[in-house]
Protein backbone atom coordinates (compact mmCIF):
# COMPACT_ATOMS: atom_id res chain seq x y z
CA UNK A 1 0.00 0.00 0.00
CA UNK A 2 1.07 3.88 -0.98
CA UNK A 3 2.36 5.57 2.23
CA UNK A 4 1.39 9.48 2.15
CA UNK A 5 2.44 11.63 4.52
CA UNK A 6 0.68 14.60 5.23
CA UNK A 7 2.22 17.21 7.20
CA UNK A 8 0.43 20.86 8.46
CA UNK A 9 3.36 22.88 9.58
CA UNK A 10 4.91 26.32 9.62
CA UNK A 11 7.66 24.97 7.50
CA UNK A 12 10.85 24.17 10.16
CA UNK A 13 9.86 20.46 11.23
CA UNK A 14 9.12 19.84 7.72
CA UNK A 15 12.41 19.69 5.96
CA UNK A 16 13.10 15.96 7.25
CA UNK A 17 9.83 14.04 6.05
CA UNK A 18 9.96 15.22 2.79
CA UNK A 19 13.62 12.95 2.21
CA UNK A 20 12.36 10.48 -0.52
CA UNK A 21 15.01 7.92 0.64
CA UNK A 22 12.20 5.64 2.92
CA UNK A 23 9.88 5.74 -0.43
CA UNK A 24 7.21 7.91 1.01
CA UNK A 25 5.23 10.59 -0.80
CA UNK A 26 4.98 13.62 1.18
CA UNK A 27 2.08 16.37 1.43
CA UNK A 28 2.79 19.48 3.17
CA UNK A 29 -0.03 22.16 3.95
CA UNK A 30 0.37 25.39 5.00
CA UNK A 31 -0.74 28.83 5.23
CA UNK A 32 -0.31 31.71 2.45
CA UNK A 33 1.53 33.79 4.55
CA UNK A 34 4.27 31.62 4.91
CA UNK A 35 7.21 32.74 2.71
CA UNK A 36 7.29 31.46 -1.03
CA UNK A 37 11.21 30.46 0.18
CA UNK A 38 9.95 27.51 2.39
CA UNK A 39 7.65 26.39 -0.64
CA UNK A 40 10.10 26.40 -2.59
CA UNK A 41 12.64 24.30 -0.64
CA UNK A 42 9.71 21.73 0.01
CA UNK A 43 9.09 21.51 -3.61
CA UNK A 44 12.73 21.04 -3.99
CA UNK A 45 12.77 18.29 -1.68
CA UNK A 46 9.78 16.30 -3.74
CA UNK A 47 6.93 17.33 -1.43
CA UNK A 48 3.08 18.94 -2.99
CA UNK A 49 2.35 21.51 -1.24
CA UNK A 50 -1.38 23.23 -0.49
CA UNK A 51 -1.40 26.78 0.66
CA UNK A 52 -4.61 27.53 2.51
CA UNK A 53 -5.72 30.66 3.72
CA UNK A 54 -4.21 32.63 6.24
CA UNK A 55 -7.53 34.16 7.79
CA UNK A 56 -9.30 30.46 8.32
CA UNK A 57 -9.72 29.61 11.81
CA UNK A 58 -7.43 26.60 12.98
CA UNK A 59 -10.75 24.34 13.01
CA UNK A 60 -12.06 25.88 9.62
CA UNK A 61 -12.37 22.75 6.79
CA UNK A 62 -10.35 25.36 4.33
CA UNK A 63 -7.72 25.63 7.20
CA UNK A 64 -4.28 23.97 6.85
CA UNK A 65 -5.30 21.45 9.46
CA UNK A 66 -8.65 20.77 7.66
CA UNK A 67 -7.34 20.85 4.82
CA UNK A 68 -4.64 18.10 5.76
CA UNK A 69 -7.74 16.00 7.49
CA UNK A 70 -9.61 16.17 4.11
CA UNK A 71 -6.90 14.79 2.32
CA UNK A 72 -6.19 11.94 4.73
CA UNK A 73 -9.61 10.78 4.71
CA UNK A 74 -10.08 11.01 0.47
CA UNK A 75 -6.74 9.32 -0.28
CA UNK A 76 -6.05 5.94 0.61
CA UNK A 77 -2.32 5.42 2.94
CA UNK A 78 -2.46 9.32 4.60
CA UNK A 79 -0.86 9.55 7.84
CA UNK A 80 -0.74 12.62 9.30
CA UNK A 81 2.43 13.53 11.60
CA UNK A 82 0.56 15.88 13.54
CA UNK A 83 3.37 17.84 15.26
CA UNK A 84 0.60 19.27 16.99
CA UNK A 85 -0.08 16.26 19.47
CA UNK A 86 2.46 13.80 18.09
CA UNK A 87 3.78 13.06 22.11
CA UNK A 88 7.17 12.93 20.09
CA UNK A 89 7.93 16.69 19.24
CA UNK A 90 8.58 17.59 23.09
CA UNK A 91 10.13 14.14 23.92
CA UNK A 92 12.52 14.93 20.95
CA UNK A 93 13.50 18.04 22.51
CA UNK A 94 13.47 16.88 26.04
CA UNK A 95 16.02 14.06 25.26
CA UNK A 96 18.59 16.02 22.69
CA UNK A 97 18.26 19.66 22.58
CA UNK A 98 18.30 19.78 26.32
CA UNK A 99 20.91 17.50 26.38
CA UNK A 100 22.66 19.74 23.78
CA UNK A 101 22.10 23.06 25.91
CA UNK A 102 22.43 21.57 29.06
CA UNK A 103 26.28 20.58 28.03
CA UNK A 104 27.02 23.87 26.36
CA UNK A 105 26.60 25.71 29.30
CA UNK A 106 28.16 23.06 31.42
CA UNK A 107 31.57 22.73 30.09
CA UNK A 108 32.11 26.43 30.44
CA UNK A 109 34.72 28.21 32.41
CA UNK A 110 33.69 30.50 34.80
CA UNK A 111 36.21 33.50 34.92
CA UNK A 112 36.47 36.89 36.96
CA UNK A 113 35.54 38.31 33.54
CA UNK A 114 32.59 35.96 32.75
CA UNK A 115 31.15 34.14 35.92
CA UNK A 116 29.11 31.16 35.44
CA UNK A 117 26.41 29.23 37.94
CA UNK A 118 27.36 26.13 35.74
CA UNK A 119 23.91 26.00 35.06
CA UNK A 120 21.09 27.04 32.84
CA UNK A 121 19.46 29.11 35.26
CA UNK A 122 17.06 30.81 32.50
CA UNK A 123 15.44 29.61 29.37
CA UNK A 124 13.75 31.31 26.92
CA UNK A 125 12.10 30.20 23.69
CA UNK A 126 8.75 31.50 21.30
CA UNK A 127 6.22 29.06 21.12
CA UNK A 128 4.88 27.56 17.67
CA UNK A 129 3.92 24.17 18.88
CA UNK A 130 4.89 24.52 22.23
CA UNK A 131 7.15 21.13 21.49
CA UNK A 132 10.37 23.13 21.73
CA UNK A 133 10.11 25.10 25.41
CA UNK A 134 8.11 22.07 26.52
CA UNK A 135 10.44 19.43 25.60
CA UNK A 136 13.37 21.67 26.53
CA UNK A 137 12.02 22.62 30.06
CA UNK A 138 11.43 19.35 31.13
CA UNK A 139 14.86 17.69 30.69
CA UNK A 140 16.53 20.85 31.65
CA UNK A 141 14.13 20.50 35.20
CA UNK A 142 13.97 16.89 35.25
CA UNK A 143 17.53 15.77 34.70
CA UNK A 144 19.76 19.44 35.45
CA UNK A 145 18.32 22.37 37.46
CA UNK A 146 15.05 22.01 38.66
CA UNK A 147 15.01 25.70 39.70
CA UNK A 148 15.79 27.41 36.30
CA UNK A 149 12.94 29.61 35.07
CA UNK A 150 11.56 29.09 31.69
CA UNK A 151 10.22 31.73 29.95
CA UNK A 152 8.10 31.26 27.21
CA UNK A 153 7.29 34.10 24.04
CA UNK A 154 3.93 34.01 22.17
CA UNK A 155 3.25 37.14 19.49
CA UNK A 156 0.39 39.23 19.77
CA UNK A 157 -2.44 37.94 18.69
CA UNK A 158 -1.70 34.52 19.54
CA UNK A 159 -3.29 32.81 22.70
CA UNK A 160 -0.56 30.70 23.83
CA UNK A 161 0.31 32.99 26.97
CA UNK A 162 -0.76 32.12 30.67
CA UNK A 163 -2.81 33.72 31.96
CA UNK A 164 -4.92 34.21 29.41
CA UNK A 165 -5.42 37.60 30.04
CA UNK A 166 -1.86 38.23 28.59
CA UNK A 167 -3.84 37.42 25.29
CA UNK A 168 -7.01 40.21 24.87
CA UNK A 169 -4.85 42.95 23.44
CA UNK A 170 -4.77 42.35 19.87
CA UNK A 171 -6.20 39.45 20.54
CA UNK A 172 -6.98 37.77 16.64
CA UNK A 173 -5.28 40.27 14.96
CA UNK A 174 -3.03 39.22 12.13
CA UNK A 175 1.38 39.37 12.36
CA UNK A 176 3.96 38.63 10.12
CA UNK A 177 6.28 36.91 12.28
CA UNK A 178 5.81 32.83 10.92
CA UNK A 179 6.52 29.61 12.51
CA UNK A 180 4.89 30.93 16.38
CA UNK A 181 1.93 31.45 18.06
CA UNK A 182 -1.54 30.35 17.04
CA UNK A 183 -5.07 30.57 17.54
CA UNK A 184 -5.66 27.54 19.69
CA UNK A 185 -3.61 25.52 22.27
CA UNK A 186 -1.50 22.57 20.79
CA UNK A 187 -1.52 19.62 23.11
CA UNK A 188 2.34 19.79 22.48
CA UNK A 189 2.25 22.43 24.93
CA UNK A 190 2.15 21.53 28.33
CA UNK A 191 0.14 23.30 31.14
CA UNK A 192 1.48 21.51 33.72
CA UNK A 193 2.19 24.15 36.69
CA UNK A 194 5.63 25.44 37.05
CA UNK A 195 7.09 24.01 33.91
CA UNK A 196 6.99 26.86 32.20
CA UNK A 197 7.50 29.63 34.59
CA UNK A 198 6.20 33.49 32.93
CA UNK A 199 5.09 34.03 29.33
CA UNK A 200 5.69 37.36 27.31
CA UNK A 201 3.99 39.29 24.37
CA UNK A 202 5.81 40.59 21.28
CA UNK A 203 4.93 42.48 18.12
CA UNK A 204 6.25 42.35 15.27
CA UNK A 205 8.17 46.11 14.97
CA UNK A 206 10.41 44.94 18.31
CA UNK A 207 10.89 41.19 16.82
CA UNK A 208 12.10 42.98 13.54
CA UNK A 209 14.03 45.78 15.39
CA UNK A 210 16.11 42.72 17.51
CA UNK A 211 16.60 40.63 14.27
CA UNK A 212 18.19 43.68 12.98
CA UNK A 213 20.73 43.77 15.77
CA UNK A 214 21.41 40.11 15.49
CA UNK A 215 22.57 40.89 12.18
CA UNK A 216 24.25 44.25 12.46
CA UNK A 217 26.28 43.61 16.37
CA UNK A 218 26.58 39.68 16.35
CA UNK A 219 26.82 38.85 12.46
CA UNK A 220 23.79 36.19 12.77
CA UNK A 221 21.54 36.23 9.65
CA UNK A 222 18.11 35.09 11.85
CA UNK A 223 14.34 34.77 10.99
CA UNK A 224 11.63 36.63 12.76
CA UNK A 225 10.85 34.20 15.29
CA UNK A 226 14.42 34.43 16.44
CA UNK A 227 13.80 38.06 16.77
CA UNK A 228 11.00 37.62 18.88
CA UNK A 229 12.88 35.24 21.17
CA UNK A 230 15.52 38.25 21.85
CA UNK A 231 12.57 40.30 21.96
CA UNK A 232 10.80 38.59 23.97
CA UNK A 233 13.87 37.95 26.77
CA UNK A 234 15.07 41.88 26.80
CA UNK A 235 11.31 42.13 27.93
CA UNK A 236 11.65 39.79 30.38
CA UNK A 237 14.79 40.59 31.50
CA UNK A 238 13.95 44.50 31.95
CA UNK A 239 10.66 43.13 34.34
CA UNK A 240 10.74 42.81 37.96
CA UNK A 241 11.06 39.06 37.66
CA UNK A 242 13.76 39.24 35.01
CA UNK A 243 15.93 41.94 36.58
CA UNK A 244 16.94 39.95 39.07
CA UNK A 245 18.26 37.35 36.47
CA UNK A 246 19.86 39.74 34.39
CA UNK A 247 21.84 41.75 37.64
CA UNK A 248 23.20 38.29 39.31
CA UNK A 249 26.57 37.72 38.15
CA UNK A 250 27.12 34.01 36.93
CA UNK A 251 23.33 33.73 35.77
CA UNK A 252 23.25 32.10 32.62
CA UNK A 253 20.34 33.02 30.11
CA UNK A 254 19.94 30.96 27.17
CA UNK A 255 17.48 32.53 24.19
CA UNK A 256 16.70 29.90 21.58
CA UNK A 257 16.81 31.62 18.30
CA UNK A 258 14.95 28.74 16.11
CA UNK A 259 15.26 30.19 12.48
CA UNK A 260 17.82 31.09 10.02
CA UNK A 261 16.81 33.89 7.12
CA UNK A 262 17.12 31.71 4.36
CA UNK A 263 13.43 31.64 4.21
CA UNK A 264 12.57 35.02 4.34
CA UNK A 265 15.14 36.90 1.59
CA UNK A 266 12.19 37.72 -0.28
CA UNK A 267 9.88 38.91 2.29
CA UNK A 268 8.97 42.60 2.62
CA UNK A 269 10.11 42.89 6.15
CA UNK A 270 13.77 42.30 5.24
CA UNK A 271 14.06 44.14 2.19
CA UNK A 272 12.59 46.73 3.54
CA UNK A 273 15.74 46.37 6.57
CA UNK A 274 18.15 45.42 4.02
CA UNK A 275 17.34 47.52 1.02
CA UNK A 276 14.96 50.48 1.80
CA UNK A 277 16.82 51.79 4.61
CA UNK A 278 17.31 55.33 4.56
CA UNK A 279 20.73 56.48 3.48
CA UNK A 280 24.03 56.25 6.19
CA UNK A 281 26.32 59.24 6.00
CA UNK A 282 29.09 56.96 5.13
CA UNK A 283 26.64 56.45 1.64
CA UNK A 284 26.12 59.82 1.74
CA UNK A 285 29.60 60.47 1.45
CA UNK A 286 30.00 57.78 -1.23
CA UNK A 287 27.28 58.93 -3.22
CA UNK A 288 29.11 62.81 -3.17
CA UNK A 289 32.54 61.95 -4.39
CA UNK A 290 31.09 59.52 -7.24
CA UNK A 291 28.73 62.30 -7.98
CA UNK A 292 31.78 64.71 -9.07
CA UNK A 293 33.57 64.42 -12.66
CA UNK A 294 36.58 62.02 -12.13
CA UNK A 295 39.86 64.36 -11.82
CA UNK A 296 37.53 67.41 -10.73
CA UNK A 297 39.01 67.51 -6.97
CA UNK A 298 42.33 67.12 -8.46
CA UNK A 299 42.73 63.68 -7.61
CA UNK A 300 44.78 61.26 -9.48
CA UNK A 301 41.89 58.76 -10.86
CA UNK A 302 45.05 56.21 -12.27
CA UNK A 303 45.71 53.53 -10.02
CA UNK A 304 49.00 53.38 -8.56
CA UNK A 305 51.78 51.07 -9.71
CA UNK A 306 52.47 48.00 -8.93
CA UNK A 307 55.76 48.47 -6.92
CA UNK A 308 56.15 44.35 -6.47
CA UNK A 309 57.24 43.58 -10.53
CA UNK A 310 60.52 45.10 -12.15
């Protein structure tokens, strides 16, 4: 029998069931809004892919979820991942990225210069699924430092937040940061008390200003949702609970930034960052002495000889 299967996703779990070396045909859904980039590469990889629309409700039929549903039930073999409440996506994350983090931080030096606990003390990570800061805070509390505070960063207009009243303002309105928050609670999120210890709200113009700096003062070409994650955690860290954090020396924060920008070159957010920006004085000044006739300052335009040959 024909295996299919059928994946609704944001794009970043994606990438590994569309390999066509196990034999399986692979059907990705996913909203319009998501960048034609990630389409692309999924294409590229052999998978069909369905856009749906971005303003149907995560229980609509016409949603990527009902969509995906549809499909499984019309075409014989469908199996759908379901990142959502596959019980997988946080155990993945509980038993190797934590692992991962948890021995970063571990095997560094602490130094007058750059104290260290020798623990994660804080977490922070946006939410999507929730399988990430789920998966992450349990085997960082479970099997390292059951007193580190996980801090978890949902957009606005997303209801992932506790409490809940985190999530009225703006509450269904529309953002261009992909791959977080959603309309509805994934089971891959736990609620269990004290896992997850504070949640924060970000918009869009502060995830875009941070992935801005990420790229200008630490050279890291990031996504949106990695900008929201620094977003989110200056927040946080600015806060009465968060202050504390950020003023103890030897605390060690660690901010998950989950995305790269190869997806999002041709999105209007970064060109508008990369391309549109409005003129530094150092272009300014570029811009003045290519403006001028060459030889008109009485500069010699003729490039100098090359003193190295005889």
């Amino acid at each position: 029998m024909l295996t299919i299967l059928l994946y609704r996703t944001r794009y970043r779990s994606s990438n590994g069931v569309c390999r066509k070396d196990k034999g399986y045909s692979v059907i990705i859904t996913m909203p319009k809004k998501m960048s034609l980039e990630k389409e692309a590469a999924l294409r590229a990889l052999g998978a069909e892919v369905i856009r749906t629309p971005n303003e149907a409700a995560w229980d609509a039929p016409e949603s990527h979820i009902g969509v995906a549903l549809r499909l499984q039930k019309e075409i014989p073999g469908g199996i759908i991942l379901d990142q959502y409440r596959n019980v997988n996506n946080p155990l993945a994350h509980e038993f190797t990225t934590a692992p991962e983090i948890i021995a970063a931080v571990t095997s560094m030096s602490s130094t007058p210069v750059h104290a260290s606990s020798g623990k994660v003390d804080v977490f922070i990570a946006s939410a999507g699924t929730g399988g990430t800061v789920t998966g992450v805070a349990r085997g960082i509390k479970k099997a390292h430092n059951p007193d580190c505070v996980i801090v978890g960063v949902d957009p606005v207009g997303s209801v992932l937040a506790l409490p809940p009243s985190l999530n009225e303002t703006g509450k269904g309105q529309s953002y261009a940061i992909e791959g977080i928050g959603y309309d509805f609670v994934p089971d891959a999120l736990s609620r269990e008390p004290g896992l997850i210890n504070a949640w924060v709200k970000t918009n869009d113009a502060d995830a875009f200003a941070a992935v801005q700096s990420l790229m200008r003062y630490e050279g890291m070409l990031v996504g949106g949702s990695s900008g929201s994650s620094l977003a989110g955690a200056l927040a946080w860290l600015h806060s009465g609970s968060g202050r504390e954090a950020a003023q103890t020396p030897g605390k060690n924060v660690v901010i998950l930034l989950p995305d790269g920008l190869r997806n999002y070159i041709g999105k209007d957010w970064f060109l508008d960052m990369a391309l549109r920006q409005k003129p530094s004085p150092l272009a300014q000044r570029i811009a003045e002495v290519l403006d001028r006739p060459i030889g008109e300052d009485g500069s010699n335009s003729r490039l100098p000889a090359d003193s190295t040959r005889e």
